[in-house]
PDB file of N, CA and C in Angstrom:
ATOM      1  N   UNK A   1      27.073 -31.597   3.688  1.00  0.00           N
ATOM      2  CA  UNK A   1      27.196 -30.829   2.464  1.00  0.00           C
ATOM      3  C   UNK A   1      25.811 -30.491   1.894  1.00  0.00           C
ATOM      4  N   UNK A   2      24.837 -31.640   2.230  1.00  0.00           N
ATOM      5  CA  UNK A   2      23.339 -31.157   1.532  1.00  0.00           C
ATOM      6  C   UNK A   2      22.614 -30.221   2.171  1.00  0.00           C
ATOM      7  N   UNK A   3      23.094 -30.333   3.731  1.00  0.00           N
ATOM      8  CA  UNK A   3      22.728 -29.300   4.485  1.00  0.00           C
ATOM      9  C   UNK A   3      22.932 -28.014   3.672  1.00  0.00           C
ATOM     10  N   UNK A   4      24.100 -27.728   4.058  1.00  0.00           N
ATOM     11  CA  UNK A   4      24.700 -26.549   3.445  1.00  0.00           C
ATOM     12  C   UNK A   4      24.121 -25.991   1.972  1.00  0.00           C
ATOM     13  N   UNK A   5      24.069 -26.067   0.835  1.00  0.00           N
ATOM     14  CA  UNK A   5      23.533 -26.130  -0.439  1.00  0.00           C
ATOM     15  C   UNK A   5      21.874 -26.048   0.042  1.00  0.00           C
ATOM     16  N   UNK A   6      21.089 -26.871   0.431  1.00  0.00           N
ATOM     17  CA  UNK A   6      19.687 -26.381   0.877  1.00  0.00           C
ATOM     18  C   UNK A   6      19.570 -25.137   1.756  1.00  0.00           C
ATOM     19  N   UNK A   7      20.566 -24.646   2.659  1.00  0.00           N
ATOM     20  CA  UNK A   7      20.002 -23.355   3.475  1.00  0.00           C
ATOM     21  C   UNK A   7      20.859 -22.539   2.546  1.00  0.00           C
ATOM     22  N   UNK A   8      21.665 -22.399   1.268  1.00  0.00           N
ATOM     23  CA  UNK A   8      22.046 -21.188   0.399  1.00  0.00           C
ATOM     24  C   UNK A   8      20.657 -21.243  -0.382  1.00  0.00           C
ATOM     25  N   UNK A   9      20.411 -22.241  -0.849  1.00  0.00           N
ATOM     26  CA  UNK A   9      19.071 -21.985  -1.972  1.00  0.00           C
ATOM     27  C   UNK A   9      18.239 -21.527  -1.032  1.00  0.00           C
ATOM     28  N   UNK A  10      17.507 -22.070   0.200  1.00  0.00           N
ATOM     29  CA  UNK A  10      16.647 -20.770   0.705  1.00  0.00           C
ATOM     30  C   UNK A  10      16.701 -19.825   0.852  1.00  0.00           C
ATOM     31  N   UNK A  11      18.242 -19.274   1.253  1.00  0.00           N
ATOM     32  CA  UNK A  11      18.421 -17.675   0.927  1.00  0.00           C
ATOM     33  C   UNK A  11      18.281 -16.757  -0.060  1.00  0.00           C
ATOM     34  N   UNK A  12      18.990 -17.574  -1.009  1.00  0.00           N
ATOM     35  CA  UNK A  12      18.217 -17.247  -2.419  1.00  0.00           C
ATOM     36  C   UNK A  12      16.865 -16.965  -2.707  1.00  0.00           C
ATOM     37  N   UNK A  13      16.099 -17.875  -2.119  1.00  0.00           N
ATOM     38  CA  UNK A  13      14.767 -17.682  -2.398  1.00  0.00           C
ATOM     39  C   UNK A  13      13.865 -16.598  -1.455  1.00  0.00           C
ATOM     40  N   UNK A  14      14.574 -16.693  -0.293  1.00  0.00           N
ATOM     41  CA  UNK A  14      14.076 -15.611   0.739  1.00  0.00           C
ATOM     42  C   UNK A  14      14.300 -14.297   0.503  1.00  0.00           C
ATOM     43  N   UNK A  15      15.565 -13.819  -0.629  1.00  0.00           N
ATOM     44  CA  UNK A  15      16.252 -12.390  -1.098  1.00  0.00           C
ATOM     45  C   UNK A  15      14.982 -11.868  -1.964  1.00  0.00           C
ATOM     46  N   UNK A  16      15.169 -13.404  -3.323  1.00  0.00           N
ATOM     47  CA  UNK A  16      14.474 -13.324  -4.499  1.00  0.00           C
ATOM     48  C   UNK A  16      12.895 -12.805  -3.960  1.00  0.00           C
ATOM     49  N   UNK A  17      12.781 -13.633  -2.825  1.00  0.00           N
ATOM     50  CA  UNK A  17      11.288 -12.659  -2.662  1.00  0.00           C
ATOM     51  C   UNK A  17      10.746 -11.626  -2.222  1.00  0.00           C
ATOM     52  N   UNK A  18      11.986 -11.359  -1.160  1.00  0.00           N
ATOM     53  CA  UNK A  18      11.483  -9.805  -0.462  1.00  0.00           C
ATOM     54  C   UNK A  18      12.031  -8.547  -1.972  1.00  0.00           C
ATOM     55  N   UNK A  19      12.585  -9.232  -3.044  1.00  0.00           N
ATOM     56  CA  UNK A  19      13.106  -7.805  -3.933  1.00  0.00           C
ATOM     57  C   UNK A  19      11.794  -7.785  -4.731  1.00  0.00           C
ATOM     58  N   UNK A  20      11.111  -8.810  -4.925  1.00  0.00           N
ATOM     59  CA  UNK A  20       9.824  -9.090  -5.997  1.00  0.00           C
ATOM     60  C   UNK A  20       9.052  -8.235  -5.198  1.00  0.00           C
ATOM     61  N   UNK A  21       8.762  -9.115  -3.808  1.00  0.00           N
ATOM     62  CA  UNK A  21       7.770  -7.606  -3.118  1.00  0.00           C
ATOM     63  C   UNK A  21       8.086  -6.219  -2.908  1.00  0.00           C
ATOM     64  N   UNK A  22       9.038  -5.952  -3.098  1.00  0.00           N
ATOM     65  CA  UNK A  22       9.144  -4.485  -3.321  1.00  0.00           C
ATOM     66  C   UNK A  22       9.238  -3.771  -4.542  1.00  0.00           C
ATOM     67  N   UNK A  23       9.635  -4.381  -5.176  1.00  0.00           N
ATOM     68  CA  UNK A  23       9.031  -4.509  -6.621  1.00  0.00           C
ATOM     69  C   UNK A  23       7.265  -4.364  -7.052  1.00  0.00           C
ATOM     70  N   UNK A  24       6.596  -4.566  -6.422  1.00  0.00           N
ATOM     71  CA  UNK A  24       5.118  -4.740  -6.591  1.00  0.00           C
ATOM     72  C   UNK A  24       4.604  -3.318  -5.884  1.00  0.00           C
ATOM     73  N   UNK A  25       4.928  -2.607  -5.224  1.00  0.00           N
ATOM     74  CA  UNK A  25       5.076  -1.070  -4.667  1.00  0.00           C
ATOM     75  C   UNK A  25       5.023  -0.536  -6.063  1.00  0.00           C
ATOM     76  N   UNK A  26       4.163   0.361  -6.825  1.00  0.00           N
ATOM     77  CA  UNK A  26       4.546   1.353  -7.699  1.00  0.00           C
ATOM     78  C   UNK A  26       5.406   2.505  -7.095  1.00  0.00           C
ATOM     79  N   UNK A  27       6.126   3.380  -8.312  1.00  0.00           N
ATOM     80  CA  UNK A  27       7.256   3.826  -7.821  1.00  0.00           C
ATOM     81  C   UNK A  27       6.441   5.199  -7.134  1.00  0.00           C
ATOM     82  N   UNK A  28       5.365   5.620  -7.597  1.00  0.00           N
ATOM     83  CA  UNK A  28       4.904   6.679  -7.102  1.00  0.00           C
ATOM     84  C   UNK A  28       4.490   6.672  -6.171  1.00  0.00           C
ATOM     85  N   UNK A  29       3.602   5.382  -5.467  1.00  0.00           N
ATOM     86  CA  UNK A  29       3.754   5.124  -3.811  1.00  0.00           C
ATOM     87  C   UNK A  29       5.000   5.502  -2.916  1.00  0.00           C
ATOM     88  N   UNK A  30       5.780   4.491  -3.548  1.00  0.00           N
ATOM     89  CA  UNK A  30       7.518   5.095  -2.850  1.00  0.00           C
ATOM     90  C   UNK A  30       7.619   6.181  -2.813  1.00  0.00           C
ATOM     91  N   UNK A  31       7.265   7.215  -3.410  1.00  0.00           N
ATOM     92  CA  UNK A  31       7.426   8.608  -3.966  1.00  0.00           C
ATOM     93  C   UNK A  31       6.892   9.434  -2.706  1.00  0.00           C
ATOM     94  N   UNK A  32       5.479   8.687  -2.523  1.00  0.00           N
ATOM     95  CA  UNK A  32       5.045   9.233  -1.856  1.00  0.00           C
ATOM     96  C   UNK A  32       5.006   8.936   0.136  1.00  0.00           C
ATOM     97  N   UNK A  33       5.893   7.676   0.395  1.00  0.00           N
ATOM     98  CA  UNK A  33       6.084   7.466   1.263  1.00  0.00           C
ATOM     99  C   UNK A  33       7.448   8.585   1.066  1.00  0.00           C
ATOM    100  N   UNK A  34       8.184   8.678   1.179  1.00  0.00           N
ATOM    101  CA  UNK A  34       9.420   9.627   1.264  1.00  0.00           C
ATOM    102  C   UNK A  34       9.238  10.701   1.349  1.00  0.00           C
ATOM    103  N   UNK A  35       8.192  11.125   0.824  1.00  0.00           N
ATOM    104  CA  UNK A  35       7.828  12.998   1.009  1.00  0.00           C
ATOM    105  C   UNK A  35       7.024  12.936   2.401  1.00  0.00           C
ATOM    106  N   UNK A  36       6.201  11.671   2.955  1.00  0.00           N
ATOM    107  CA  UNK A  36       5.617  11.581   4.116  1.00  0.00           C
ATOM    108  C   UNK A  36       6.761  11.717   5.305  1.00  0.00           C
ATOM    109  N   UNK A  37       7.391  10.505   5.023  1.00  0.00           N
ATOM    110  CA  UNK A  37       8.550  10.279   5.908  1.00  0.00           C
ATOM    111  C   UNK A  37       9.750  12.139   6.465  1.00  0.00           C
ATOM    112  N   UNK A  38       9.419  12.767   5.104  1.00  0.00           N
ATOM    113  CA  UNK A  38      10.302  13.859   4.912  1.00  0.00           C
ATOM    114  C   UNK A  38       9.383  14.976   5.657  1.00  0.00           C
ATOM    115  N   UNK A  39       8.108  14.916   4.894  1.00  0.00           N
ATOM    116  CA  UNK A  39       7.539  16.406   5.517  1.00  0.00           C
ATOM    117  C   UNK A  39       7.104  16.625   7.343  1.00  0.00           C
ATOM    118  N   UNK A  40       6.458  15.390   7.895  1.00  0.00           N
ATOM    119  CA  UNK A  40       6.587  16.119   9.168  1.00  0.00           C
ATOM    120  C   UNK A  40       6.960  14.280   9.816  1.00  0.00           C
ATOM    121  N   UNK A  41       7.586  14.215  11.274  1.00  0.00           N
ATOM    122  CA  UNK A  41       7.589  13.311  12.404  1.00  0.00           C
ATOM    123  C   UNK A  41       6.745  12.457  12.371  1.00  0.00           C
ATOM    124  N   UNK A  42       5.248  13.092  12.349  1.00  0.00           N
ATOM    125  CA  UNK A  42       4.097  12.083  13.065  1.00  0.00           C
ATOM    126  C   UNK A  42       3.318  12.575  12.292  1.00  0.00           C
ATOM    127  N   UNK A  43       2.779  12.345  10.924  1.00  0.00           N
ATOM    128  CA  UNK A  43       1.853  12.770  10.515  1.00  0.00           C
ATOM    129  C   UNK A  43       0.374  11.709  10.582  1.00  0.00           C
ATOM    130  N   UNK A  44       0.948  10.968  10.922  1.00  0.00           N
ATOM    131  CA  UNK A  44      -0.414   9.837  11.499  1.00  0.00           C
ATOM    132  C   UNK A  44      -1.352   9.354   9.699  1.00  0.00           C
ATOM    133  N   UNK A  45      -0.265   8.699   9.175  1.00  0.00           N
ATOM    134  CA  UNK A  45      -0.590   8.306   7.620  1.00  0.00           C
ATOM    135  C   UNK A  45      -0.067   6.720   7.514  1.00  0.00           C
ATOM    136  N   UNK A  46      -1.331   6.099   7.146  1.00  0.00           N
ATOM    137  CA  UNK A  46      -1.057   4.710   6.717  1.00  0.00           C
ATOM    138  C   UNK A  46      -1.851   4.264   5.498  1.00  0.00           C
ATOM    139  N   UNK A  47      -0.365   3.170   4.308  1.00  0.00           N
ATOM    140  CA  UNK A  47      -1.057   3.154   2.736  1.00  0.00           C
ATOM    141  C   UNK A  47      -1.359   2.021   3.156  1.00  0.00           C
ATOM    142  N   UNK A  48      -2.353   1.374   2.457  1.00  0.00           N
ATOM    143  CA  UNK A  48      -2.913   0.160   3.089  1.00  0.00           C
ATOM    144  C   UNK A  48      -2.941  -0.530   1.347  1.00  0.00           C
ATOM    145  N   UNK A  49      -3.093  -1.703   1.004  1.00  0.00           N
ATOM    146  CA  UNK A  49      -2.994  -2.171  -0.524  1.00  0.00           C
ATOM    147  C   UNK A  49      -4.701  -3.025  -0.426  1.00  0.00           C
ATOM    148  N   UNK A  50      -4.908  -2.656  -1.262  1.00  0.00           N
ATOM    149  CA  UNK A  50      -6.299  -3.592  -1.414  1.00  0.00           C
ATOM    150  C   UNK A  50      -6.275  -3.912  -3.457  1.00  0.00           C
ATOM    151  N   UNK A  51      -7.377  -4.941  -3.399  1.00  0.00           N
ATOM    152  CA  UNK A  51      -7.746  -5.437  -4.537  1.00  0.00           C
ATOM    153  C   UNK A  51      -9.272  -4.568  -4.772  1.00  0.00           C
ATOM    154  N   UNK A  52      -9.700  -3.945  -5.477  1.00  0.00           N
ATOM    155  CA  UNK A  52     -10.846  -3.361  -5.698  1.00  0.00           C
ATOM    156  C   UNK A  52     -11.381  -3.021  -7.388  1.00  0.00           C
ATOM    157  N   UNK A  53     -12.105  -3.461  -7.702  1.00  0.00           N
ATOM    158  CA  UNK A  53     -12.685  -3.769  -9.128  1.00  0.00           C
ATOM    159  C   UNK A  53     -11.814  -4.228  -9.888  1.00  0.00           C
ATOM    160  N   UNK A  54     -11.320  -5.168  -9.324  1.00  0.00           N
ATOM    161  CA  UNK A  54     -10.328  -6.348 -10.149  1.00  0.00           C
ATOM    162  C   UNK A  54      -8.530  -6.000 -10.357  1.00  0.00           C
ATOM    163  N   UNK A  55      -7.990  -4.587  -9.331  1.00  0.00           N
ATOM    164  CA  UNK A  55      -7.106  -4.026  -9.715  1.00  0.00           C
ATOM    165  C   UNK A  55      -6.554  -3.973  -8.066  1.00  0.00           C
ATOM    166  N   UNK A  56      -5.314  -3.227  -8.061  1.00  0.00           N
ATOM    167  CA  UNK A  56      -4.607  -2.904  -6.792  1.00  0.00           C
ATOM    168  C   UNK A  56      -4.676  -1.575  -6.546  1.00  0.00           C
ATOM    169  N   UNK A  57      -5.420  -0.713  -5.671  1.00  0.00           N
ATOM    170  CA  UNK A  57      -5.486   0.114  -5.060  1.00  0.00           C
ATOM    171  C   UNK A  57      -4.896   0.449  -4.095  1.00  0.00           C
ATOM    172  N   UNK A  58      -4.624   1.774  -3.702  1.00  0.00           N
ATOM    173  CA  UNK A  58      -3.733   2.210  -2.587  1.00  0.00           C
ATOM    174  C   UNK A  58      -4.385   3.114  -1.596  1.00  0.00           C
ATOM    175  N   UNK A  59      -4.841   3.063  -0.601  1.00  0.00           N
ATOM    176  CA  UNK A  59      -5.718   4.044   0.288  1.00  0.00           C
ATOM    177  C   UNK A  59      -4.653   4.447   1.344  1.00  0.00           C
ATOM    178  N   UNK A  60      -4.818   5.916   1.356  1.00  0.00           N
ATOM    179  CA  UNK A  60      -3.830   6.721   2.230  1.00  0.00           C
ATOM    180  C   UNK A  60      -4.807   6.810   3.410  1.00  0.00           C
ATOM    181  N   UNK A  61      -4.398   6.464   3.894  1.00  0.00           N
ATOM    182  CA  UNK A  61      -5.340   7.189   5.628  1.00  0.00           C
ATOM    183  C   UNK A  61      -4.696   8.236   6.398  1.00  0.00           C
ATOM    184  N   UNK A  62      -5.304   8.846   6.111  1.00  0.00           N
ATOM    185  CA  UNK A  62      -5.220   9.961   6.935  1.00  0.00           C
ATOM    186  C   UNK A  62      -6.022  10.509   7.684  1.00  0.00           C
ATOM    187  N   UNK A  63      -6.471   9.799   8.726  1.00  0.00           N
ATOM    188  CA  UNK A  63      -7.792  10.334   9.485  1.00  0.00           C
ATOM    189  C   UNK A  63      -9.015  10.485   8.374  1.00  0.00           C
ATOM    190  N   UNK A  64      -9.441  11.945   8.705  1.00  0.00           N
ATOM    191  CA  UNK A  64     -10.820  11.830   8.237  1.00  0.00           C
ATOM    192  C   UNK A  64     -11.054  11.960   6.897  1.00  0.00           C
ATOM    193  N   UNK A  65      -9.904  12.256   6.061  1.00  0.00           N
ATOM    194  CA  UNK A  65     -10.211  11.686   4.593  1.00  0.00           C
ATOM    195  C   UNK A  65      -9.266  10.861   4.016  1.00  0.00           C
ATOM    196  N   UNK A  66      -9.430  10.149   2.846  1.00  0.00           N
ATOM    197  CA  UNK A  66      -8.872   8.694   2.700  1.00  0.00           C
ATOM    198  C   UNK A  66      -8.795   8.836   1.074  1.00  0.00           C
ATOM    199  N   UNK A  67      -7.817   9.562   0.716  1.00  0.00           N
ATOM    200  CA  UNK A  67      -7.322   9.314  -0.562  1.00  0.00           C
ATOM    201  C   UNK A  67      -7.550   7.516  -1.253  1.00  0.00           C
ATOM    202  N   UNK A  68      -8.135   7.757  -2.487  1.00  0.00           N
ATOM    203  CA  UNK A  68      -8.072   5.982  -2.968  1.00  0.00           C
ATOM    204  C   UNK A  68      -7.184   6.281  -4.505  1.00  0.00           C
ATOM    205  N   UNK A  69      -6.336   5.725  -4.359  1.00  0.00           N
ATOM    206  CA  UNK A  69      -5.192   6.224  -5.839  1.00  0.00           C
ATOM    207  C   UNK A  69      -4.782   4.852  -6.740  1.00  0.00           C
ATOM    208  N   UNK A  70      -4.976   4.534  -8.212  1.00  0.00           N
ATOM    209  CA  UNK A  70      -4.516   3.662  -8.660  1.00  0.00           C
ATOM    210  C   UNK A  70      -2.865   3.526  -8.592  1.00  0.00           C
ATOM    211  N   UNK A  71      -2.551   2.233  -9.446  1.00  0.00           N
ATOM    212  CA  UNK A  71      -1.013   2.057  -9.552  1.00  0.00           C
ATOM    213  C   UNK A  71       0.148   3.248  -9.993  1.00  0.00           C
ATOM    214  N   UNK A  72      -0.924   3.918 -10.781  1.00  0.00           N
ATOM    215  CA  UNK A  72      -0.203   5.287 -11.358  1.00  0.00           C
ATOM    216  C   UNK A  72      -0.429   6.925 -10.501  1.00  0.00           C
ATOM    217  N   UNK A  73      -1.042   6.403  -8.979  1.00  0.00           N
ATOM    218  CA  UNK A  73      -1.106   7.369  -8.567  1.00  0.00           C
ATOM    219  C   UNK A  73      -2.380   8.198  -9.229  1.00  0.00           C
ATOM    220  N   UNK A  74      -3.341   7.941  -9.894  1.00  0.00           N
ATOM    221  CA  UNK A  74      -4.892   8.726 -10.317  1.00  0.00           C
ATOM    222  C   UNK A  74      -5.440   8.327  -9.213  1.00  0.00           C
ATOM    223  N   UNK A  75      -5.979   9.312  -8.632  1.00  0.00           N
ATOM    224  CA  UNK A  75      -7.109   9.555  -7.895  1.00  0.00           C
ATOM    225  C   UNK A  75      -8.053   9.183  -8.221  1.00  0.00           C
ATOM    226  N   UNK A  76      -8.534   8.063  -7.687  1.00  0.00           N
ATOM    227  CA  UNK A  76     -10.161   7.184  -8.145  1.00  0.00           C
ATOM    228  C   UNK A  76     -11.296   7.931  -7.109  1.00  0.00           C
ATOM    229  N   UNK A  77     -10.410   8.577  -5.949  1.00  0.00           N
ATOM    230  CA  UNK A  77     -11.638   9.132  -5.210  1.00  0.00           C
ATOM    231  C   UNK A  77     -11.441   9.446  -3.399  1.00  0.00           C
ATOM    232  N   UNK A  78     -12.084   9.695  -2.761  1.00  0.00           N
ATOM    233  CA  UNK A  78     -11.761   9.804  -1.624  1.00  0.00           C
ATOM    234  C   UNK A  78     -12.855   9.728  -0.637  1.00  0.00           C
ATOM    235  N   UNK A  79     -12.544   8.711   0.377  1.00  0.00           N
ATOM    236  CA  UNK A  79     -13.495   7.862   1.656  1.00  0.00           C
ATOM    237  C   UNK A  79     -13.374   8.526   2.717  1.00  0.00           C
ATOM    238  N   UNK A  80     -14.589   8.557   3.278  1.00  0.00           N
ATOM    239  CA  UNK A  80     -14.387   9.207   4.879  1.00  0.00           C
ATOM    240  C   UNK A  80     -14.754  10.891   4.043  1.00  0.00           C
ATOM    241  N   UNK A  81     -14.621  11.871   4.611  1.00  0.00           N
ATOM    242  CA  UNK A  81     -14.914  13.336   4.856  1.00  0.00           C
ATOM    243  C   UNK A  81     -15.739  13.288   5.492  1.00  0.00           C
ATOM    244  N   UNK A  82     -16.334  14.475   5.746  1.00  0.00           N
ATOM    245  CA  UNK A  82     -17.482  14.916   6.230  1.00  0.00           C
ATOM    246  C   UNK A  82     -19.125  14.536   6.182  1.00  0.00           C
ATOM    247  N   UNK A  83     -19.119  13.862   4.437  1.00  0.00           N
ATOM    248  CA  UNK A  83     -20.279  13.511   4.175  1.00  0.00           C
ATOM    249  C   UNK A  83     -19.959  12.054   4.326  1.00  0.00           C
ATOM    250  N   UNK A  84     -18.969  11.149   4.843  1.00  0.00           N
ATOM    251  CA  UNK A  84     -18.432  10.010   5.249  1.00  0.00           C
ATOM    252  C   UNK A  84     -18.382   9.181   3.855  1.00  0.00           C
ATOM    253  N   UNK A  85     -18.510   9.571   2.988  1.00  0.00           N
ATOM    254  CA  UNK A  85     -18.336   8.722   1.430  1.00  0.00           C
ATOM    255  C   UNK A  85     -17.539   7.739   1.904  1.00  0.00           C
ATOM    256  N   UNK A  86     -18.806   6.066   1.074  1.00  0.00           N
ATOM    257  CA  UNK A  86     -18.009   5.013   0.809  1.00  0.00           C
ATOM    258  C   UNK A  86     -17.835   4.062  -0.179  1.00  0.00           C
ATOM    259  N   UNK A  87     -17.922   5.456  -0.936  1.00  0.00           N
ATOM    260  CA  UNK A  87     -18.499   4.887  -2.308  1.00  0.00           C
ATOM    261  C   UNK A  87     -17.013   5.093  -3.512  1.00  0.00           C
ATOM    262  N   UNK A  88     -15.926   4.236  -4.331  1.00  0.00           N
ATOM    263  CA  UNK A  88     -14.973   5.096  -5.202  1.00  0.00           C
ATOM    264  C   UNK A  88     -15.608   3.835  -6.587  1.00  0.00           C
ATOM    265  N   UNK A  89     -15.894   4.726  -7.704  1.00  0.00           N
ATOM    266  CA  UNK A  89     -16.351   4.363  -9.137  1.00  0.00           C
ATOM    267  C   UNK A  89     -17.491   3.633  -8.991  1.00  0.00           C
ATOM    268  N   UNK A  90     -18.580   4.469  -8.179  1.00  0.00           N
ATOM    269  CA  UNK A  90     -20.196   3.754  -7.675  1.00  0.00           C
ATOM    270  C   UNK A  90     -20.057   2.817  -7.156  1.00  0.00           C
ATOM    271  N   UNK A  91     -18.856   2.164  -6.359  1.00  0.00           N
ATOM    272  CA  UNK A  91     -19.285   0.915  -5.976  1.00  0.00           C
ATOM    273  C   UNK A  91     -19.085   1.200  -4.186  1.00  0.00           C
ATOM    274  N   UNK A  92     -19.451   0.221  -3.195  1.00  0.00           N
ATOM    275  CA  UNK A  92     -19.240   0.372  -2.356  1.00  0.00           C
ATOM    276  C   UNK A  92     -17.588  -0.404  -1.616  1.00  0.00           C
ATOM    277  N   UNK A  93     -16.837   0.901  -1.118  1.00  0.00           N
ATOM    278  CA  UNK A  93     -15.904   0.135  -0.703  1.00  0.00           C
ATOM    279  C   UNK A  93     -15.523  -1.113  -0.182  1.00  0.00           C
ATOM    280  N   UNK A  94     -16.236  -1.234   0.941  1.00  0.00           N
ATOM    281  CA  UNK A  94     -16.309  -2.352   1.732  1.00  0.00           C
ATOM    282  C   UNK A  94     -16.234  -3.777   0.820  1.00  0.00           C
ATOM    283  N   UNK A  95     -16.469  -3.310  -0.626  1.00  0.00           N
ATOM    284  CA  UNK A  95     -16.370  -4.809  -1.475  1.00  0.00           C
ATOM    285  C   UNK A  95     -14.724  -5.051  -1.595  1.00  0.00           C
ATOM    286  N   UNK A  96     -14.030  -4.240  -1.482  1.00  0.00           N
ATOM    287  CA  UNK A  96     -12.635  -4.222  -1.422  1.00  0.00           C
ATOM    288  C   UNK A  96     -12.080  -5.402  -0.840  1.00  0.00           C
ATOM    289  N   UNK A  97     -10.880  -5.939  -0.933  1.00  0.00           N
ATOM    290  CA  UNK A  97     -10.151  -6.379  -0.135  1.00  0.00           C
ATOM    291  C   UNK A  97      -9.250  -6.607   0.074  1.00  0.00           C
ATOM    292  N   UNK A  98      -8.777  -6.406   1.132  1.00  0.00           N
ATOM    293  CA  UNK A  98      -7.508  -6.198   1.847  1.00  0.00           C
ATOM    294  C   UNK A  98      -6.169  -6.435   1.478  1.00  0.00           C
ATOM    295  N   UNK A  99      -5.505  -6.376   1.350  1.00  0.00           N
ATOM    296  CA  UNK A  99      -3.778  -7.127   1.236  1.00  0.00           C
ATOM    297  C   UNK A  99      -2.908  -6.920   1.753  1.00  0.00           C
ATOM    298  N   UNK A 100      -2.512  -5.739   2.387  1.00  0.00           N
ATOM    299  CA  UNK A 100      -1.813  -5.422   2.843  1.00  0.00           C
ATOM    300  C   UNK A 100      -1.459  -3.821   3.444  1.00  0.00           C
ATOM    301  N   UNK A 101      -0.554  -4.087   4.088  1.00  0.00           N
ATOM    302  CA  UNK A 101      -0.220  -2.239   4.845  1.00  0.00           C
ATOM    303  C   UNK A 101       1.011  -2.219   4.434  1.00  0.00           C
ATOM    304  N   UNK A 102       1.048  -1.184   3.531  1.00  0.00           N
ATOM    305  CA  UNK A 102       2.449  -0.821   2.585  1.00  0.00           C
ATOM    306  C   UNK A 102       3.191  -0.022   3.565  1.00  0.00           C
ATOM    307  N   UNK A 103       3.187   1.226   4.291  1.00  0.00           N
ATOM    308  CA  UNK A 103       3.701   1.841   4.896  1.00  0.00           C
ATOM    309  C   UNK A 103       2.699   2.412   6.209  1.00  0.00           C
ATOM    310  N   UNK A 104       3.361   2.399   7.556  1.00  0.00           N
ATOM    311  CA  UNK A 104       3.049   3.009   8.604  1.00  0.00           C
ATOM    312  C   UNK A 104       3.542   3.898   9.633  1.00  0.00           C
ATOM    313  N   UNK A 105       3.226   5.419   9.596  1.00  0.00           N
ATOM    314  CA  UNK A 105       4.123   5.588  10.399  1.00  0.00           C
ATOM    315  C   UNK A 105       4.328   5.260  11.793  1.00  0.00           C
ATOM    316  N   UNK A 106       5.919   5.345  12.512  1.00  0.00           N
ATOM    317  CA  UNK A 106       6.086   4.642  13.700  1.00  0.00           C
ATOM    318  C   UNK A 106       6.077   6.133  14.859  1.00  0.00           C
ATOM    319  N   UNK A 107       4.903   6.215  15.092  1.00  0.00           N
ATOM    320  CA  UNK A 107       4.895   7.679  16.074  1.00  0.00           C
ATOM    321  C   UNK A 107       4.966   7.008  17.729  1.00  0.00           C
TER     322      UNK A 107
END
């Protein structure tokens, strides 16, 4: 019986956490994975989540330029082009760090 009652509460806790992490996605990310997913097959786009000047950032990759967008979707700036910028609000990216890959497409 204790069996039983300990593997429902982990389920519980295993639900409770994958809804929190999706929950932590702003909705305009979602927004914007769905118009990806919608507009072409293979567009070769991955959001990646980082921590950067004390906040959660969202970097779109898209090859050679790299949208950097806060929680609300503002454009803080964009990495990579031509002149290879790695710089978003004078600082250097690379101070960033990592957390995660929100969406990838599966080409």
């Amino acid at each position: 019986m204790n069996k039983i009652i300990l593997l429902l509460v982990l389920i519980v806790v295993f639900f409770t956490n994958c809804q929190q992490k999706e929950k932590e996605v702003p909705k305009c990310i979602k927004d914007s994975i769905v118009e990806f997913e919608n507009s072409q097959p293979c567009n070769n786009i991955q959001i990646d989540e980082y921590i950067f000047q004390s906040n959660k950032v969202y970097v779109f990759n898209q090859g050679t330029f790299k949208p950097v967008v806060d929680k609300d979707c503002n454009q803080l700036g964009i990495l990579g082009g031509f002149a290879g910028n790695n710089q978003i609000n004078g600082e250097i990216f690379l101070n960033a760090e990592f957390v995660k890959t929100i969406w990838k497409n599966q080409c």
